[in-house]
C-alpha atoms as a PDB file:
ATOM      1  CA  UNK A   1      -5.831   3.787  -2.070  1.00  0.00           C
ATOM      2  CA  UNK A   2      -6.937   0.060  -2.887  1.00  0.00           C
ATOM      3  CA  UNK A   3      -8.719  -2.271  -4.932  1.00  0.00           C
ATOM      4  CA  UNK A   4      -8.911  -5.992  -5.235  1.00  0.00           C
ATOM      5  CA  UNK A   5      -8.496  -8.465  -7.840  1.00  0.00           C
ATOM      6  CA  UNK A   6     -11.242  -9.193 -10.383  1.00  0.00           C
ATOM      7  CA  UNK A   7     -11.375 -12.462  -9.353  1.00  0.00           C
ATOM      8  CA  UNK A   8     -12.114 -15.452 -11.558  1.00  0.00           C
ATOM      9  CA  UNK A   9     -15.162 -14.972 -13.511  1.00  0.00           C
ATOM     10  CA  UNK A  10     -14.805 -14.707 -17.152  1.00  0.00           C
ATOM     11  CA  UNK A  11     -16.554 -11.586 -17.594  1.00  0.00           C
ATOM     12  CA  UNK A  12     -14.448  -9.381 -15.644  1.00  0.00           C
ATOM     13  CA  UNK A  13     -11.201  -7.981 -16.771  1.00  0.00           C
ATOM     14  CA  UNK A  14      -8.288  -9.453 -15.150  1.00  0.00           C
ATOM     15  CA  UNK A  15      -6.138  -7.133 -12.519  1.00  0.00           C
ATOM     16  CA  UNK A  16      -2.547  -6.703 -13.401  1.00  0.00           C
ATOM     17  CA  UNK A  17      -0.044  -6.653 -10.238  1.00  0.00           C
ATOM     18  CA  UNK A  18       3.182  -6.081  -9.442  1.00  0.00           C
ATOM     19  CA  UNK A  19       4.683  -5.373  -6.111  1.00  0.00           C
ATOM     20  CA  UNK A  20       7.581  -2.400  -5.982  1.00  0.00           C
ATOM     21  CA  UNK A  21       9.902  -5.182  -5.508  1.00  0.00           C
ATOM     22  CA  UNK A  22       9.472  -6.836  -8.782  1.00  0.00           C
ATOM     23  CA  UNK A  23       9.187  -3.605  -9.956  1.00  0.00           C
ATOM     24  CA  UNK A  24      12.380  -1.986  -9.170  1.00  0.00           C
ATOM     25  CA  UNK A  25      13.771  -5.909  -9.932  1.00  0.00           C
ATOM     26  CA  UNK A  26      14.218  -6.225  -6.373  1.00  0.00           C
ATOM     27  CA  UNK A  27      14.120  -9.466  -4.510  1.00  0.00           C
ATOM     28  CA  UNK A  28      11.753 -10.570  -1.672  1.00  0.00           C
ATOM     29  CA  UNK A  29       8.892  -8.279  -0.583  1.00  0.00           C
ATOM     30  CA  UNK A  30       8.006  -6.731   2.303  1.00  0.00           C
ATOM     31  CA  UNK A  31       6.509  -8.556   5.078  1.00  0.00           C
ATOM     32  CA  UNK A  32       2.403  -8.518   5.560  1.00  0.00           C
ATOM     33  CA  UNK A  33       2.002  -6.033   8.343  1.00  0.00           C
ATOM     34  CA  UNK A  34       5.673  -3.981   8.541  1.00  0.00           C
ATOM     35  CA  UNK A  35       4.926  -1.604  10.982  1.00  0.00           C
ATOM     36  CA  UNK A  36       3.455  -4.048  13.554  1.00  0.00           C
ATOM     37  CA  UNK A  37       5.801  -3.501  16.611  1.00  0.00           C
ATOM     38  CA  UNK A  38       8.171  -1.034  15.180  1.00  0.00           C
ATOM     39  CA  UNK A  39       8.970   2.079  17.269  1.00  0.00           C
ATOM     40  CA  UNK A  40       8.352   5.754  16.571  1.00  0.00           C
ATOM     41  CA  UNK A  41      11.413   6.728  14.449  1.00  0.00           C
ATOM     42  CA  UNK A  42      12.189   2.955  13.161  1.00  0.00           C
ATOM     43  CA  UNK A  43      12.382   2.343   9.271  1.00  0.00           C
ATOM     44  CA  UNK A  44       9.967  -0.020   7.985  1.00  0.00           C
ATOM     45  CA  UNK A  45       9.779  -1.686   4.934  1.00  0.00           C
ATOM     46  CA  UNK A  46       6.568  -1.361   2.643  1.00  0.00           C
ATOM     47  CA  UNK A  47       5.667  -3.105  -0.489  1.00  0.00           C
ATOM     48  CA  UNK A  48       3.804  -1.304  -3.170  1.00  0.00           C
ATOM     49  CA  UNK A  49       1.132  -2.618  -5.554  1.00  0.00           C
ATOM     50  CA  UNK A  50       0.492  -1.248  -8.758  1.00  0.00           C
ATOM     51  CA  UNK A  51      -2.580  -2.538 -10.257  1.00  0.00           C
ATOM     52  CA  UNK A  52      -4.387  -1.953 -14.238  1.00  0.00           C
ATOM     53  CA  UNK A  53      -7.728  -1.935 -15.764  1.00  0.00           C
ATOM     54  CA  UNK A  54      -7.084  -2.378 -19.475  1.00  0.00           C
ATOM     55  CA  UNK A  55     -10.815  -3.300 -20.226  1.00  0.00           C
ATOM     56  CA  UNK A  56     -14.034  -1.904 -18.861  1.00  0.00           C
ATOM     57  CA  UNK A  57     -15.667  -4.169 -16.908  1.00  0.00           C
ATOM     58  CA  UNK A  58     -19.053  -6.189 -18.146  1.00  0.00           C
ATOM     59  CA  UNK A  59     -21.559  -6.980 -16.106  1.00  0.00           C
ATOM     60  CA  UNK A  60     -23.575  -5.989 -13.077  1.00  0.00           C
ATOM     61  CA  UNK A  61     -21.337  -3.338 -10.389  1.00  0.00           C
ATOM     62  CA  UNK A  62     -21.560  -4.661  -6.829  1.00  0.00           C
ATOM     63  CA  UNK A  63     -24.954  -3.752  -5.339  1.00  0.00           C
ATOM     64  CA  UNK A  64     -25.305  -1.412  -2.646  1.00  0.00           C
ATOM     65  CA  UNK A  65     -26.523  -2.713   0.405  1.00  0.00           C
ATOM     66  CA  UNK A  66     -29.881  -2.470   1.411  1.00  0.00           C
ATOM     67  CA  UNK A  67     -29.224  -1.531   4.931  1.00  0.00           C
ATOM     68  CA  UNK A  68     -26.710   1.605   4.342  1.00  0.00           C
ATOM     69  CA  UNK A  69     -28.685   4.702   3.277  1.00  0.00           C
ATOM     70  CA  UNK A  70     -25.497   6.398   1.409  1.00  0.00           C
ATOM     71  CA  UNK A  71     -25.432   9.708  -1.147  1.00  0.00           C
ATOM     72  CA  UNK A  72     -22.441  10.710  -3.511  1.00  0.00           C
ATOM     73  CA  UNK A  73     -21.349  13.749  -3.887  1.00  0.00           C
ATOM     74  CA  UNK A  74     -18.875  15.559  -6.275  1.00  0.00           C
ATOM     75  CA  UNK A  75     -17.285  18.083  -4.771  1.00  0.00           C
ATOM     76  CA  UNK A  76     -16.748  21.002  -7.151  1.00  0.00           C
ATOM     77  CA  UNK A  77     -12.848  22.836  -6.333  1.00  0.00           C
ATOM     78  CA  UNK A  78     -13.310  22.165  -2.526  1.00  0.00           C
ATOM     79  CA  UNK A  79     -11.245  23.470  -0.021  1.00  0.00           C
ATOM     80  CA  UNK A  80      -7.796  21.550   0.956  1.00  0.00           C
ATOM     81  CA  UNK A  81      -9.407  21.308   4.254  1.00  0.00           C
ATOM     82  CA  UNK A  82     -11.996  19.106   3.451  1.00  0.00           C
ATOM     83  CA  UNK A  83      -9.575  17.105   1.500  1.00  0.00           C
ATOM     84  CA  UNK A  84      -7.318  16.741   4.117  1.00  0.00           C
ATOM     85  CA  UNK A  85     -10.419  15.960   6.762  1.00  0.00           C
ATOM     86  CA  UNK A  86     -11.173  12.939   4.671  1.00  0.00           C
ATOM     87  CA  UNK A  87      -7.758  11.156   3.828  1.00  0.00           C
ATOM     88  CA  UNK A  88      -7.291  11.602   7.665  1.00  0.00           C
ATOM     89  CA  UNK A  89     -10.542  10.390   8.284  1.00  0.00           C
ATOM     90  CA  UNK A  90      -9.992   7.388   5.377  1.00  0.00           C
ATOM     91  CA  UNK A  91      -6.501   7.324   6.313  1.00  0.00           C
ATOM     92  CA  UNK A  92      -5.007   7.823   9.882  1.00  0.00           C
ATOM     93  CA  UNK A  93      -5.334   4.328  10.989  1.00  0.00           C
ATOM     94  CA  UNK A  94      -3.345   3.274   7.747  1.00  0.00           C
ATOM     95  CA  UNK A  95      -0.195   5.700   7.888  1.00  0.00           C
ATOM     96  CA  UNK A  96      -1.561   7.860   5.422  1.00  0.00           C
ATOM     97  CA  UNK A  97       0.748  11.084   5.952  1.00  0.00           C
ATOM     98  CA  UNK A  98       2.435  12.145   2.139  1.00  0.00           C
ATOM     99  CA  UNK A  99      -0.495  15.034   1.653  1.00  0.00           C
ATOM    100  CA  UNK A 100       0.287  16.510   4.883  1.00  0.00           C
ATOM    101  CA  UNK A 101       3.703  18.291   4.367  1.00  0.00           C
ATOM    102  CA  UNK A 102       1.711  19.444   0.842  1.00  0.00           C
ATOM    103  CA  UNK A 103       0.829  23.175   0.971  1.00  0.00           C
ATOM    104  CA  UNK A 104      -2.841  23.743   1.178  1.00  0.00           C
ATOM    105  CA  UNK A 105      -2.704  26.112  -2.087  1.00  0.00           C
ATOM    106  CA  UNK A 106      -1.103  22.839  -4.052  1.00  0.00           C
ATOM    107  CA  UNK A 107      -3.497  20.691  -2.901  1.00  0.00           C
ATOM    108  CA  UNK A 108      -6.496  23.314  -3.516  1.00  0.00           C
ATOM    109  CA  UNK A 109      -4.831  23.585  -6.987  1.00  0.00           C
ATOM    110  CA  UNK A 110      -4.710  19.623  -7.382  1.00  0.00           C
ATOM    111  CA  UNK A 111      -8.149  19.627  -6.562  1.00  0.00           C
ATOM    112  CA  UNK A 112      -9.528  22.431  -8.820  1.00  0.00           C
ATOM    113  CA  UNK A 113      -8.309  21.150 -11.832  1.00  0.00           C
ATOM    114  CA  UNK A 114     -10.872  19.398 -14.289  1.00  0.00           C
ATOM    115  CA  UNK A 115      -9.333  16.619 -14.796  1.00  0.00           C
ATOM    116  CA  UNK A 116      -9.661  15.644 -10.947  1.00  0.00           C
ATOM    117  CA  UNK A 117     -12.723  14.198  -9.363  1.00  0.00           C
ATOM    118  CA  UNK A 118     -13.414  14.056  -5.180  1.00  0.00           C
ATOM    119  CA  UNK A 119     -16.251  12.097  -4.599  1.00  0.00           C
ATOM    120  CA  UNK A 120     -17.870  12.425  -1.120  1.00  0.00           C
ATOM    121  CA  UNK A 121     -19.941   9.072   0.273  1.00  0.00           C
ATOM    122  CA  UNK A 122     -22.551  10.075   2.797  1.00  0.00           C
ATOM    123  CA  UNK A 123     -23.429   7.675   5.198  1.00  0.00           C
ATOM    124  CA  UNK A 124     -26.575   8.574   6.926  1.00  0.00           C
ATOM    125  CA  UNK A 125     -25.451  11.899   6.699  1.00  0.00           C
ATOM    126  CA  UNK A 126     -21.800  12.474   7.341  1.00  0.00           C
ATOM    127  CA  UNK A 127     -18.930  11.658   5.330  1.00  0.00           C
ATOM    128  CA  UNK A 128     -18.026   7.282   5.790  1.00  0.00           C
ATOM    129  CA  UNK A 129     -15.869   7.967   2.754  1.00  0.00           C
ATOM    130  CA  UNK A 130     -14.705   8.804  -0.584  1.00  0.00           C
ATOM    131  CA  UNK A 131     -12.422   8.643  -3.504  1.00  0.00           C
ATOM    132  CA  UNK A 132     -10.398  10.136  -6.089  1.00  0.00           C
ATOM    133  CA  UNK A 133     -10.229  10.087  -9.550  1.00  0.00           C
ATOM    134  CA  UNK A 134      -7.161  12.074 -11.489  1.00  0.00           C
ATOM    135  CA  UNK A 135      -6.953  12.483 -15.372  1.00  0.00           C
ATOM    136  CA  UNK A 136      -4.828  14.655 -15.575  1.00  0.00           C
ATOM    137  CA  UNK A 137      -2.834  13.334 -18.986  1.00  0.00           C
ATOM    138  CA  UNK A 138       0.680  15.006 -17.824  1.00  0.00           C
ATOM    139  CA  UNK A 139       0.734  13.007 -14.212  1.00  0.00           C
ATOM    140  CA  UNK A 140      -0.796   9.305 -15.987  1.00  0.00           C
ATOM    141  CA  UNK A 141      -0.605   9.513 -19.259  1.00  0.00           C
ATOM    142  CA  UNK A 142      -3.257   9.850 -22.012  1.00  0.00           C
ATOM    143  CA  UNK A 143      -6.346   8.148 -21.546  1.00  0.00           C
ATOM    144  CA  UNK A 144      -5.202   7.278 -18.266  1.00  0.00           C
ATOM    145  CA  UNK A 145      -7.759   7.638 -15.202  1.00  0.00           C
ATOM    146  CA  UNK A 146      -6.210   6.721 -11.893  1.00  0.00           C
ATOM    147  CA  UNK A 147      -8.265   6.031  -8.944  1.00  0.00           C
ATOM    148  CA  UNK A 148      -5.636   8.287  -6.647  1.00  0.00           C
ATOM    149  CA  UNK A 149      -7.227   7.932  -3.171  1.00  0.00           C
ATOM    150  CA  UNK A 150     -10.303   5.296  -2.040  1.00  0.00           C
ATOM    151  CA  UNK A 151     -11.382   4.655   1.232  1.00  0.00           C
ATOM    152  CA  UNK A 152     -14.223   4.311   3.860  1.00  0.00           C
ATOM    153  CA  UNK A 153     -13.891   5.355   7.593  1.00  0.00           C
ATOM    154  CA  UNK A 154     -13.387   2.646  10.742  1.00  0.00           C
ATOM    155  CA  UNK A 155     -16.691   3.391  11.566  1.00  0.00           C
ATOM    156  CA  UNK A 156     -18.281   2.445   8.456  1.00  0.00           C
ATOM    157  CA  UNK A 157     -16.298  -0.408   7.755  1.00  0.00           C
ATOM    158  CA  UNK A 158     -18.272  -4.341   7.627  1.00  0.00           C
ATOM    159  CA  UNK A 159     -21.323  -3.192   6.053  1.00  0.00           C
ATOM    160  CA  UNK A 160     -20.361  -3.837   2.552  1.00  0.00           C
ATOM    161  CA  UNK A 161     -19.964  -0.038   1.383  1.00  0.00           C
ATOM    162  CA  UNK A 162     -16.486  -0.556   0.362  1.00  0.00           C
ATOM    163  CA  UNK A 163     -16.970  -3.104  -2.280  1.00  0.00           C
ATOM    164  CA  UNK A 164     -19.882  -0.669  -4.097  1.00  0.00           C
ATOM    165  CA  UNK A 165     -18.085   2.460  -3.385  1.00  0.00           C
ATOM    166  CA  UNK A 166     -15.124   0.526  -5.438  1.00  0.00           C
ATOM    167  CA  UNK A 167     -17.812  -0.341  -7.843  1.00  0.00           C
ATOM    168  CA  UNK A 168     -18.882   3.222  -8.415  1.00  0.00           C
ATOM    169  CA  UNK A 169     -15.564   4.866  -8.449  1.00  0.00           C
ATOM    170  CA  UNK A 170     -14.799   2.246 -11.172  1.00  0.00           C
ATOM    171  CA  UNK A 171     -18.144   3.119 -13.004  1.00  0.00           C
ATOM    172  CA  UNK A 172     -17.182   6.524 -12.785  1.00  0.00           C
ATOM    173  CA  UNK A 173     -13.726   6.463 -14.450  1.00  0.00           C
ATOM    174  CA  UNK A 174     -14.820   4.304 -16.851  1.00  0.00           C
ATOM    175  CA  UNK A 175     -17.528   7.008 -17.653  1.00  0.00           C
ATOM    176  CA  UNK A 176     -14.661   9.941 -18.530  1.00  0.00           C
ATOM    177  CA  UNK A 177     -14.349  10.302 -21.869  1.00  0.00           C
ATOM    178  CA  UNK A 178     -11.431   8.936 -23.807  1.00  0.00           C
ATOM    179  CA  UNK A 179     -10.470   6.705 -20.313  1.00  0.00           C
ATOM    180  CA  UNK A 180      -8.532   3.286 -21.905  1.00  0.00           C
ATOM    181  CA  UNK A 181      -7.240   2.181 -18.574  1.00  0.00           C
ATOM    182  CA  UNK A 182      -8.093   2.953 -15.056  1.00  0.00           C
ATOM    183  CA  UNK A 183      -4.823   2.899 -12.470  1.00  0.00           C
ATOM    184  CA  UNK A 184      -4.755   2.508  -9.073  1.00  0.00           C
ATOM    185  CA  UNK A 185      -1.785   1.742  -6.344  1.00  0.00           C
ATOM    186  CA  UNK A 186      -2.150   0.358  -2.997  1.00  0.00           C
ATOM    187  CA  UNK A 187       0.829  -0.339  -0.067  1.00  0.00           C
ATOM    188  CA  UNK A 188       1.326  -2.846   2.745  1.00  0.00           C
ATOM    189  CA  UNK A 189       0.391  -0.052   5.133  1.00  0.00           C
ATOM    190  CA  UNK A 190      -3.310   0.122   4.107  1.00  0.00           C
ATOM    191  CA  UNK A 191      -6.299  -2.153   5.028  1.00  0.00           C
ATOM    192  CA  UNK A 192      -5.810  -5.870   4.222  1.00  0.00           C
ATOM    193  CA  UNK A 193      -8.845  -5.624   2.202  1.00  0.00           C
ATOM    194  CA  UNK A 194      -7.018  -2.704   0.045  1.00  0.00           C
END
């Protein structure tokens, strides 16, 4: 998952960071790229981001681009399947393998509780992307929304549909009832951009 830094206008909350260095008091971080020429089998090390949205933002979301005709769509309890063909779709380029020793039924589960949203982007008409938003109070904490998974596909990629589907998934947590802080967590071993 990813997000980027509010930046330094004075109308949009500020992004609170910390790496999983600082976080477990560790020193140094891990280097920008860590799996750039490592070997099948080698350890790498990865640094963690943890980022918070105390405040909903004000002012205008990002716009979408005029160029990319895009729909989104909730999914409503969908298969693990078509959960798994997006974050490997999103995801395979970026080391994105923790949901894939999950059962299907615990990730069909995960996915049919109310609390969680999948949100499909359609991208003249297949799925570019998506992203994840989980409420659930007993995995973040009341009034907690986190923005669990967020990405777009290679393909779609340089055409500015990341930075509005971030604005949209942000919109949309924001939206949920009771939310006080939106979440989200990003590693070394995603996108630059993420």
């Amino acid at each position: 998952a990813g997000a980027s830094g509010g930046g330094a206008g004075g109308d949009r909350p500020r992004l609170h960071s910390v790496t999983n260095a600082e976080r477990a008091g560790l020193p140094g971080d891990a280097p920008s790229n860590p799996h750039a020429g490592a070997k099948a089998g080698e350890t790498v090390r990865v640094a963690i981001t943890w980022l918070e949205m105390t405040a909903r933002p004000e002012g205008p979301y990002p716009p979408l681009p005029l160029t990319a005709p895009v729909s989104l769509i909730r999914a409503e309890a969908p298969p693990a399947a078509y959960f798994r063909y997006l974050y490997d779709l999103v995801g395979e380029e970026w080391e994105w393998t923790d949901r894939h020793a999950d059962a299907p039924e615990d990730q069909a589960a995960w996915l049919a509780d109310p609390a969680v949203s999948l949100i499909s982007m359609l991208h003249r008409g297949w799925p570019a992307g998506f992203f994840v938003l989980d409420g659930r109070a007993e995995a973040h904490g009341e009034g907690v929304v986190d923005l669990a998974y967020f990405g777009i596909s290679s393909r779609a990629l340089g055409q500015g549909l990341g930075r509005w589907l971030l604005g949209e998934a942000i919109r949309a947590g924001w939206a949920r009832p009771g939310c006080a802080k939106m979440t989200v967590n990003t590693c070394s071993l995603d996108h630059p951009r993420a």
